[in-house]
C-alpha atoms as a PDB file:
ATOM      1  CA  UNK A   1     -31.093  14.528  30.336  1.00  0.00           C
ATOM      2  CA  UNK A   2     -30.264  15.887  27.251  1.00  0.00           C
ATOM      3  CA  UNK A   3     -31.108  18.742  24.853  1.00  0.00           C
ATOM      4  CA  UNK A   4     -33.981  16.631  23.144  1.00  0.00           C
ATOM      5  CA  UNK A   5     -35.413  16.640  26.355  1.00  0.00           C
ATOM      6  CA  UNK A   6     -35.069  20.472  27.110  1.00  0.00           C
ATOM      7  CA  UNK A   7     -36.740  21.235  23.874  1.00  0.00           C
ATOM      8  CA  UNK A   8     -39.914  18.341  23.514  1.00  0.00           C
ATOM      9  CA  UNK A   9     -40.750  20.239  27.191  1.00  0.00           C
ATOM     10  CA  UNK A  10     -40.669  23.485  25.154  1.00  0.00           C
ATOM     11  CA  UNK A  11     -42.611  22.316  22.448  1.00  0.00           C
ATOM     12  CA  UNK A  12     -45.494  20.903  24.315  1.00  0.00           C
ATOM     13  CA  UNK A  13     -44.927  23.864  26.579  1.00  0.00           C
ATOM     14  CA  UNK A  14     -45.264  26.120  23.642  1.00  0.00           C
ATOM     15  CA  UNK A  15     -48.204  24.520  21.731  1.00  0.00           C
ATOM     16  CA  UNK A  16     -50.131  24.597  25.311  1.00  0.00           C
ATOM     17  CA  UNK A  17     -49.653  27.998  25.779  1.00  0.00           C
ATOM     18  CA  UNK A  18     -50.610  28.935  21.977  1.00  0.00           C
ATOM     19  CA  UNK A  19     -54.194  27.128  22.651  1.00  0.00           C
ATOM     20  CA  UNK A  20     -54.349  28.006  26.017  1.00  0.00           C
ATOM     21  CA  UNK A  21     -54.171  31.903  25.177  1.00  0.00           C
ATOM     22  CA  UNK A  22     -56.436  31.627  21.624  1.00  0.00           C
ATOM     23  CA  UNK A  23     -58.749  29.924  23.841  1.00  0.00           C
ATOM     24  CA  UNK A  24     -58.870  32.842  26.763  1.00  0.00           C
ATOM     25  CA  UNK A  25     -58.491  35.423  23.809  1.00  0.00           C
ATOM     26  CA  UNK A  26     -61.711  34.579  21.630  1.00  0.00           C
ATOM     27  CA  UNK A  27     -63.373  33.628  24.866  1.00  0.00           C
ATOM     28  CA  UNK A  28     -62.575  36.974  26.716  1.00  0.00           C
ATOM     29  CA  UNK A  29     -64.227  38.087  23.764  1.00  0.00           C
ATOM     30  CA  UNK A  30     -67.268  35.974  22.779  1.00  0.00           C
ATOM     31  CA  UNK A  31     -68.427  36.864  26.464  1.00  0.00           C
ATOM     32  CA  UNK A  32     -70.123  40.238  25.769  1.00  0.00           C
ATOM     33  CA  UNK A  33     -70.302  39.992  22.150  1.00  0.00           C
ATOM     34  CA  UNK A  34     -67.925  41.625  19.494  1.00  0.00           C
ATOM     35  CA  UNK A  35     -70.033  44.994  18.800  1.00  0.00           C
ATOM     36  CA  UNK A  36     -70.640  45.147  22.823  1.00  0.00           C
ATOM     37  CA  UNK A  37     -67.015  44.636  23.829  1.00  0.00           C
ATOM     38  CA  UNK A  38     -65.807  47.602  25.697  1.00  0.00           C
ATOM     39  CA  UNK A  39     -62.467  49.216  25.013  1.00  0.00           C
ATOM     40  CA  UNK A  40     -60.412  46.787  27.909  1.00  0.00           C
ATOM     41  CA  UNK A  41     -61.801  43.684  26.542  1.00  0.00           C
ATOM     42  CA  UNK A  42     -60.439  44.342  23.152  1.00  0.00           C
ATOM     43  CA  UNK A  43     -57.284  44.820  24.436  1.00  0.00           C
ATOM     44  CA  UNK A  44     -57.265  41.859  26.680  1.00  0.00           C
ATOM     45  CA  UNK A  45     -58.187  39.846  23.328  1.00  0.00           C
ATOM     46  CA  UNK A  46     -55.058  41.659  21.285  1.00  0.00           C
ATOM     47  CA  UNK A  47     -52.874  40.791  24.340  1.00  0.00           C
ATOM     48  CA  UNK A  48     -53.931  37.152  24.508  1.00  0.00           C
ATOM     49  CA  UNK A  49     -53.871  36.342  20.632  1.00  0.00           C
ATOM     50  CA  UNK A  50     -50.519  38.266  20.061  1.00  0.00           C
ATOM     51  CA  UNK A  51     -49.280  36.118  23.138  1.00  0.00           C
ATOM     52  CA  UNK A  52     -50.514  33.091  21.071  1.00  0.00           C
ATOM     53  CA  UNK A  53     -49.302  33.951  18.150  1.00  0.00           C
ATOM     54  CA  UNK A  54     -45.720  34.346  19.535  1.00  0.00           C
ATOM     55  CA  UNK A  55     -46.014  31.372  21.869  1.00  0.00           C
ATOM     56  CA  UNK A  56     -46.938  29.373  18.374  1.00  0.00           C
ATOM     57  CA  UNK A  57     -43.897  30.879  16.550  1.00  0.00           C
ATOM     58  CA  UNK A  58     -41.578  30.509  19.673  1.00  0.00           C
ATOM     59  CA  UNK A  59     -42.489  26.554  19.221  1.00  0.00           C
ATOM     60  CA  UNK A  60     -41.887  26.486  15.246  1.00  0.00           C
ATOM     61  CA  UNK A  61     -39.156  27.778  15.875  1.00  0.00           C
ATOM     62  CA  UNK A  62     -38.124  24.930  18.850  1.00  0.00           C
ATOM     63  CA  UNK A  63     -39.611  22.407  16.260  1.00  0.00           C
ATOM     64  CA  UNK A  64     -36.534  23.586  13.831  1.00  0.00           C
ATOM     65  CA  UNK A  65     -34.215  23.176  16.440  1.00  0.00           C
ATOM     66  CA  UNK A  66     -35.277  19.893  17.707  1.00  0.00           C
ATOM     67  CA  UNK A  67     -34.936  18.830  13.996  1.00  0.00           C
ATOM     68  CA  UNK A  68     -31.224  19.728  13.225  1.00  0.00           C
ATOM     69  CA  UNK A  69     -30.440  18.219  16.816  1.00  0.00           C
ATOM     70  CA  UNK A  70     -31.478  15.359  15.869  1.00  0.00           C
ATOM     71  CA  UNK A  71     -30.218  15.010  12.218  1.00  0.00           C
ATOM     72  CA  UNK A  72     -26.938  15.818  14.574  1.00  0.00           C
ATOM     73  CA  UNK A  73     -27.073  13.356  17.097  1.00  0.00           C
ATOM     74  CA  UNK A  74     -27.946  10.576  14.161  1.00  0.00           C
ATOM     75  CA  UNK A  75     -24.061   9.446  13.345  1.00  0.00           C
ATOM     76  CA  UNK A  76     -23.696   7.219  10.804  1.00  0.00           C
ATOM     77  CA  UNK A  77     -22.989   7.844   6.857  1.00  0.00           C
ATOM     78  CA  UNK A  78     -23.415  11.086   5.946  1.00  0.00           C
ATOM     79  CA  UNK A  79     -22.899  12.802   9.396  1.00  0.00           C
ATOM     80  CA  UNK A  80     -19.930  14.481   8.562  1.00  0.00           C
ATOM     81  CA  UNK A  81     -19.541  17.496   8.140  1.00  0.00           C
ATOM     82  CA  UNK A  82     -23.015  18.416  10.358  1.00  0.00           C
ATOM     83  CA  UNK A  83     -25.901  18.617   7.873  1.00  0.00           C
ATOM     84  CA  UNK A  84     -27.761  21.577   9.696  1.00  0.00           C
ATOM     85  CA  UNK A  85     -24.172  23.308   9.656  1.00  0.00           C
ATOM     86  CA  UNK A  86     -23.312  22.521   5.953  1.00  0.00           C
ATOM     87  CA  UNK A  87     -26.822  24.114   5.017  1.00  0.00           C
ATOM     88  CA  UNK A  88     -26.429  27.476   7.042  1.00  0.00           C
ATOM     89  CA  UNK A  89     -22.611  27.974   6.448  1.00  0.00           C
ATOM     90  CA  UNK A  90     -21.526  26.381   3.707  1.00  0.00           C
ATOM     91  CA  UNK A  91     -19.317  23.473   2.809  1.00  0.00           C
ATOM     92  CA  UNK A  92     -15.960  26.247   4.365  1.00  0.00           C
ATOM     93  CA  UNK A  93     -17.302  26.982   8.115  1.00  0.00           C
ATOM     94  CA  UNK A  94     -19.280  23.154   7.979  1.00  0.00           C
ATOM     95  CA  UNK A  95     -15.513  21.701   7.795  1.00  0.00           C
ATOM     96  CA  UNK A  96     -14.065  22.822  10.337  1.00  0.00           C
ATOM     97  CA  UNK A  97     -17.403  22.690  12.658  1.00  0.00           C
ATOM     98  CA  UNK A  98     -16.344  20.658  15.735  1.00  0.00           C
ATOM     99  CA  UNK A  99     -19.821  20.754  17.618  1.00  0.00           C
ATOM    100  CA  UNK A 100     -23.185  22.112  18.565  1.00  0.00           C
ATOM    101  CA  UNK A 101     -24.874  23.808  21.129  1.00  0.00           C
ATOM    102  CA  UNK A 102     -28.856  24.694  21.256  1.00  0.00           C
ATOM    103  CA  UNK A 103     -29.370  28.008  22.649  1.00  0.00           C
ATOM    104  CA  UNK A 104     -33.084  28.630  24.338  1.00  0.00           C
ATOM    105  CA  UNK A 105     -33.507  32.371  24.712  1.00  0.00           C
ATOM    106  CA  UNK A 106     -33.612  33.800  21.494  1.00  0.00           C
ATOM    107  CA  UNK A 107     -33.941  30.168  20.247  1.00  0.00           C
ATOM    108  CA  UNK A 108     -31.454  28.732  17.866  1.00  0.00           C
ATOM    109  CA  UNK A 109     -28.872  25.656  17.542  1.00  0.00           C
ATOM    110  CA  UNK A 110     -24.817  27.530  16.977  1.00  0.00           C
ATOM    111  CA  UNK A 111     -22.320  25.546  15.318  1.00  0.00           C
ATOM    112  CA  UNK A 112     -19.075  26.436  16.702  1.00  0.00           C
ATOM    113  CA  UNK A 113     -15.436  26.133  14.588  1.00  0.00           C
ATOM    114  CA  UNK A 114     -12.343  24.773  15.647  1.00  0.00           C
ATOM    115  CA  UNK A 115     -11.521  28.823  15.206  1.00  0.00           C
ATOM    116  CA  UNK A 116     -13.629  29.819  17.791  1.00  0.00           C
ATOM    117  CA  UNK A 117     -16.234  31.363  15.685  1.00  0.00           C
ATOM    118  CA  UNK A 118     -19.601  30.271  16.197  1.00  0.00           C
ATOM    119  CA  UNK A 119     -22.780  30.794  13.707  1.00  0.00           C
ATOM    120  CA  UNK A 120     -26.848  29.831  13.661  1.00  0.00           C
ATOM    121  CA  UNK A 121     -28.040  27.193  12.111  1.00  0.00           C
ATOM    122  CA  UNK A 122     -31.737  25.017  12.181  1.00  0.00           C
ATOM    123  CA  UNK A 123     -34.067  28.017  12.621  1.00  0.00           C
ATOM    124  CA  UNK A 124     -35.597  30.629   9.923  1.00  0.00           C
ATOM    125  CA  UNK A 125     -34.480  34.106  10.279  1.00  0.00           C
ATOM    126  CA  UNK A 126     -38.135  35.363  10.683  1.00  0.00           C
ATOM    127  CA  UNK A 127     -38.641  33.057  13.940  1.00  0.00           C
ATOM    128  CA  UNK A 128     -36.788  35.392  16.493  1.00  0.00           C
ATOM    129  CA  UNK A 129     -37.641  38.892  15.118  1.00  0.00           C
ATOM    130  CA  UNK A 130     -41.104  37.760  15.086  1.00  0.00           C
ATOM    131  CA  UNK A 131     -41.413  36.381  18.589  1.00  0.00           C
ATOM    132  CA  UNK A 132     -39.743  39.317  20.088  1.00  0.00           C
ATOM    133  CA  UNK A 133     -42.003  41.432  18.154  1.00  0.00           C
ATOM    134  CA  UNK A 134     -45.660  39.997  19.346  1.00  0.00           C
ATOM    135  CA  UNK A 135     -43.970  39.069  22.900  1.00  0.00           C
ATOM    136  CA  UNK A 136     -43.988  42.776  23.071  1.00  0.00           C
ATOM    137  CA  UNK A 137     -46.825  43.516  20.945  1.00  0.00           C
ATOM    138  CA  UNK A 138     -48.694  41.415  23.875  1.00  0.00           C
ATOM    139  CA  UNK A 139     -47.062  42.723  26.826  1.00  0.00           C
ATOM    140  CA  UNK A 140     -47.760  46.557  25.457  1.00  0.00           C
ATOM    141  CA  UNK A 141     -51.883  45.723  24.844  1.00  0.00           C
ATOM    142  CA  UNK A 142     -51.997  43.889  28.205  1.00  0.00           C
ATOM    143  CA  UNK A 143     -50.632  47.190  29.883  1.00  0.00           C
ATOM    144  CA  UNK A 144     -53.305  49.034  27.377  1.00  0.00           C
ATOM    145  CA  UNK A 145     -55.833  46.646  28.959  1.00  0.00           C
ATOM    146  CA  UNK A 146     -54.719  47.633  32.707  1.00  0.00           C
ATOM    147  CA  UNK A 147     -54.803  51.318  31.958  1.00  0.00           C
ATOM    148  CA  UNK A 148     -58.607  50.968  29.908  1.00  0.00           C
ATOM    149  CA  UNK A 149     -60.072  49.067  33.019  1.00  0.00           C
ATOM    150  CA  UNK A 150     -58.678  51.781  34.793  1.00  0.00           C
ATOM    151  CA  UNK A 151     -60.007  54.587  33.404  1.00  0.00           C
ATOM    152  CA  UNK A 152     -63.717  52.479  33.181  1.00  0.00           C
ATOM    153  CA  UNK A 153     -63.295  52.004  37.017  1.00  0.00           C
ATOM    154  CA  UNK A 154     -62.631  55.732  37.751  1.00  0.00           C
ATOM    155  CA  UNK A 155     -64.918  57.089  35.806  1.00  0.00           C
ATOM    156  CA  UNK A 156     -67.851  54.655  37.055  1.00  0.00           C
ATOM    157  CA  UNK A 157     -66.854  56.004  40.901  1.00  0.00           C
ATOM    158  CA  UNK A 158     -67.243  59.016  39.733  1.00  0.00           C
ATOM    159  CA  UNK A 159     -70.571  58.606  38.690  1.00  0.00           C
ATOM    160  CA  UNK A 160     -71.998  56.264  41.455  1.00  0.00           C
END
């Protein structure tokens, strides 16, 4: 199995996810009403739509990936020097570019030289920033979520 396959799973991974979590988000939500929503729920719906939102990016950026891998695999006139390396390096670094590698985790296809030197190519320079910035966005408001339902909880035993 090859990298194609690796990164379809991640897309349709990915665009599962993105639904999956706007789904759970605006239903977490819907569920007591917008005005009526307590401090926890709101959270819970920042944490789930921040998750979607990078789970969405995370598979744009795959998308970009699976792209230049396979304008890479496809041969034939035109294939040399590699078109997604000739577009992110430059005709210099795309002529002596010997092969390609996708990388998943930050996600991104490297060209590597006959010089050893290796360089992105196939994915915007927004993708990974981004991702990395609402994973954690999520994982801090899901935390924020824990902590609210928390407090709620102690304070109702302390009442009842």
């Amino acid at each position: 199995m090859g990298d194609w396959f690796l990164l379809l799973l991640l897309i349709m991974v990915g665009a599962i996810t993105a639904f999956g979590l706007c789904g759970y988000a605006f239903s977490s939500l819907s569920a007591q009403g917008i005005r009526r929503a307590d401090r926890a729920t709101r959270f819970r719906f920042g944490a789930a739509l921040a998750g979607a939102a990078a789970a969405a990016l995370y598979t744009w950026g795959a998308l970009h990936v699976f792209g230049a891998h396979v304008e890479v695999e496809d041969g034939g006139t035109g294939s040399s020097p590699i078109r997604p390396c000739l577009a992110a390096g430059g005709p210099e670094k795309a002529a002596v570019t010997l092969r390609t590698s996708v990388h998943v985790v930050p996600i991104r296809l490297m060209c590597h030289t006959k010089t050893g030197e290796s360089y992105p190519a196939g994915v915007p320079g927004y993708v990974n920033p981004a991702v990395a910035f609402l994973a954690l966005s999520s994982a801090l408001l899901a935390v924020g979520a824990g902590y609210a339902s928390e407090l709620k909880a102690r304070e109702q035993g302390r009442k009842g």
